[in-house]
N, C-alpha and C. Protein backbone atom coordinates (compact mmCIF):
# COMPACT_ATOMS: atom_id res chain seq x y z
N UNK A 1 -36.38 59.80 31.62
CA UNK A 1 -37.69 60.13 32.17
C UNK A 1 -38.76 59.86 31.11
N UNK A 2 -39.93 58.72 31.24
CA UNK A 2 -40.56 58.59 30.58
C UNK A 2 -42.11 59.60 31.24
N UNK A 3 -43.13 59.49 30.10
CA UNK A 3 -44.76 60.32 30.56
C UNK A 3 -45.02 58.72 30.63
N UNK A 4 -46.21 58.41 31.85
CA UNK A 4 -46.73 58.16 31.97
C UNK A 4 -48.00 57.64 30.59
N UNK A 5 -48.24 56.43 30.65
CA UNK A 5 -49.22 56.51 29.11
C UNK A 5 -50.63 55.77 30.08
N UNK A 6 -51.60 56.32 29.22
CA UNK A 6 -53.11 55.33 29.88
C UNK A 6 -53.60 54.79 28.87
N UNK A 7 -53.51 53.43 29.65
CA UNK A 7 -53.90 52.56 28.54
C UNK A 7 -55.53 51.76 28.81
N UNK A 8 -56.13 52.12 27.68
CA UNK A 8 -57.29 51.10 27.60
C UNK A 8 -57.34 49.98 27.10
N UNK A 9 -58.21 48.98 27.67
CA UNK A 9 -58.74 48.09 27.60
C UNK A 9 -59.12 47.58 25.94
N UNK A 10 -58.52 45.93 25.91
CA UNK A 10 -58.91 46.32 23.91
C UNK A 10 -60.44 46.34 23.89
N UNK A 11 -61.06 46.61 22.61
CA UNK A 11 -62.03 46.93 22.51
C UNK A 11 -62.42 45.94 21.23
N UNK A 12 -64.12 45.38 21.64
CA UNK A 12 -64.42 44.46 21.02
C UNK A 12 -65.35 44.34 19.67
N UNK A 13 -65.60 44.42 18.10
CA UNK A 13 -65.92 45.07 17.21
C UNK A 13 -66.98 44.01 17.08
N UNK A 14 -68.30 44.16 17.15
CA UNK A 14 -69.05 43.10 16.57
C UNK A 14 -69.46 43.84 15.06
N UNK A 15 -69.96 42.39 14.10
CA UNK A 15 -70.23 42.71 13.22
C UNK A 15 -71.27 41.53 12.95
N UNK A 16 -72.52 42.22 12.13
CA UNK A 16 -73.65 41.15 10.99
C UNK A 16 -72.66 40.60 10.07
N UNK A 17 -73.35 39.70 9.57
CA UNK A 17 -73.22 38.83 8.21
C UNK A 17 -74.13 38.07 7.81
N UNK A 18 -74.61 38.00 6.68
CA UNK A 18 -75.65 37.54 6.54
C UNK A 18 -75.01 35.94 6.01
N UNK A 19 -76.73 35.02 6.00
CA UNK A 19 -75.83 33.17 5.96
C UNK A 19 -74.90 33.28 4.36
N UNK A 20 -75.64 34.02 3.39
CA UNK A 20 -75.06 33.68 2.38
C UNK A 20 -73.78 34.29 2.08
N UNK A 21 -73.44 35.54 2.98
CA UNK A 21 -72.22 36.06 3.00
C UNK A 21 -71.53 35.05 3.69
N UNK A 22 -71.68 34.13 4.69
CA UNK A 22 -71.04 32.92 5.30
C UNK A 22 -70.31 32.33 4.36
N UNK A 23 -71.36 31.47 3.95
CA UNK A 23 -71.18 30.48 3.22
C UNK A 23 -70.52 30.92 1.91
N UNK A 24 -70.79 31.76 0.81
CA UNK A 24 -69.62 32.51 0.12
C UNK A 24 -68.05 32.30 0.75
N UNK A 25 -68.13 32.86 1.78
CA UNK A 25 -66.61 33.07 2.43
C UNK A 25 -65.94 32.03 2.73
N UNK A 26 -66.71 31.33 3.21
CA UNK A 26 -66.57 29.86 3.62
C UNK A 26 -65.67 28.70 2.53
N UNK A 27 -66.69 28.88 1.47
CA UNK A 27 -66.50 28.71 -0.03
C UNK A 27 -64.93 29.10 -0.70
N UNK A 28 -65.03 30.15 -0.45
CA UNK A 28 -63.47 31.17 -0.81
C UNK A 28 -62.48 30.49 0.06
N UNK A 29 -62.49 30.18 1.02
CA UNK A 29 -61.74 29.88 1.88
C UNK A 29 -61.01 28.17 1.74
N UNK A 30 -62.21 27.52 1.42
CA UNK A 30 -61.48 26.46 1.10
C UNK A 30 -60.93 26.44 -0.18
N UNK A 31 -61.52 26.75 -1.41
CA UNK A 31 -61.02 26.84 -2.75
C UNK A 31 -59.50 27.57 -2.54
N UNK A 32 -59.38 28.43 -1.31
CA UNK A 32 -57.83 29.19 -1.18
C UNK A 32 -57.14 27.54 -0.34
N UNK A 33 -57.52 27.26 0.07
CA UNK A 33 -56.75 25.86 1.05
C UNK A 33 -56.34 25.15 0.23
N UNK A 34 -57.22 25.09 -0.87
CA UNK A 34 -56.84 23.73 -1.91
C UNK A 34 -55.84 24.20 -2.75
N UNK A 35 -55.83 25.43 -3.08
CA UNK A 35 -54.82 26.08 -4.12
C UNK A 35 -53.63 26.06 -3.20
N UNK A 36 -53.35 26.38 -1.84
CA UNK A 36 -52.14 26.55 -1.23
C UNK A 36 -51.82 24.85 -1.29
N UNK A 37 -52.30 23.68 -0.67
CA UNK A 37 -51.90 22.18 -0.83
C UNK A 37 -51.74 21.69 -2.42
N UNK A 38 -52.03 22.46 -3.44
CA UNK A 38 -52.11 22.19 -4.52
C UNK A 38 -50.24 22.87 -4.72
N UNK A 39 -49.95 23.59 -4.93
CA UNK A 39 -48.71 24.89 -4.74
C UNK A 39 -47.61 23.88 -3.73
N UNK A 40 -48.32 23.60 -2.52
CA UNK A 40 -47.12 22.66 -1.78
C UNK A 40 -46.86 21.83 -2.76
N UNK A 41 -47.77 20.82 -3.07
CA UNK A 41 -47.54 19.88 -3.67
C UNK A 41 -46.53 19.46 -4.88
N UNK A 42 -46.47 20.90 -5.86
CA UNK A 42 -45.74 21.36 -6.57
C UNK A 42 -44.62 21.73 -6.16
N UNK A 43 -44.49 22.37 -5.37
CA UNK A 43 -42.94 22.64 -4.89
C UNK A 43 -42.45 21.53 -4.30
N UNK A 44 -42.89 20.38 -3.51
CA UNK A 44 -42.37 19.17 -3.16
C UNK A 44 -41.95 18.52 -4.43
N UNK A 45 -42.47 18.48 -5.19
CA UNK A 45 -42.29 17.86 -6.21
C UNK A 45 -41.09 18.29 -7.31
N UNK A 46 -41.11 19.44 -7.32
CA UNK A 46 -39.99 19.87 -7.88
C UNK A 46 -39.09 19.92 -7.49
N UNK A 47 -38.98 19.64 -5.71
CA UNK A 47 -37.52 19.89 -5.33
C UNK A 47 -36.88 18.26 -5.63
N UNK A 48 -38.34 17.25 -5.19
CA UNK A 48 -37.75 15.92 -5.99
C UNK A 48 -37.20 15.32 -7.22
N UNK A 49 -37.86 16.37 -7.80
CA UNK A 49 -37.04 15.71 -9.33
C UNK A 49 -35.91 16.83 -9.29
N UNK A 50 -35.25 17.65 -8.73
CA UNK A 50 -34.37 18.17 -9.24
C UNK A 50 -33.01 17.01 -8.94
N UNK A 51 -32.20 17.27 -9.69
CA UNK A 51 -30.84 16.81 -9.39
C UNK A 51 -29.85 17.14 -8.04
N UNK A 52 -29.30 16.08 -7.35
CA UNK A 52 -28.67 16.65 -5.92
C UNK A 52 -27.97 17.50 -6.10
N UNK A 53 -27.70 18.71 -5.47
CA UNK A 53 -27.04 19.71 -5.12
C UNK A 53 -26.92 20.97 -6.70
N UNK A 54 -28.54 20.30 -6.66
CA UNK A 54 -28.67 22.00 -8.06
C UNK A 54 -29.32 22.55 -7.45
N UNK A 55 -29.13 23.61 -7.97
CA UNK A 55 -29.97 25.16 -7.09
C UNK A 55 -31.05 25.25 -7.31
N UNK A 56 -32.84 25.56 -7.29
CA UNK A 56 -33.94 25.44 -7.58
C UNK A 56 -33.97 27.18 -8.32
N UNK A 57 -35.07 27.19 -9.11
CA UNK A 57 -34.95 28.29 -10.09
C UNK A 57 -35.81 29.19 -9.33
N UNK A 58 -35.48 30.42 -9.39
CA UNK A 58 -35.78 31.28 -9.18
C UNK A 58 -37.68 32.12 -10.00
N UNK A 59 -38.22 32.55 -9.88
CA UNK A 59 -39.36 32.46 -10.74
C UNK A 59 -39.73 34.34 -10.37
């Protein structure tokens, strides 16, 4: 036997920002994109130079 639950509707949060808080974030956001393709790049790379069937190091 379950209770009965009432459920609402989701609810929608607006928020300000001002342009230069934008563009800041904006900013942050790609400088984080480039560091994650930068990081791939590195780990592709290391799995290439490793030797076949060695284990990759742990860090």
């Amino acid at each position: 036997m379950s209770t009965a639950q009432m459920t609402r509707p989701p609810q929608t949060l607006y928020v300000s920002i001002r342009r230069d808080e934008l563009r800041q974030l904006k900013d942050e956001r790609e400088l984080l994109q480039q560091e994650v393709m930068r990081l791939r790049a590195h780990i592709i790379q290391a799995q290439l130079d490793q030797p076949a069937g060695a284990q990759p190091a742990l860090c």
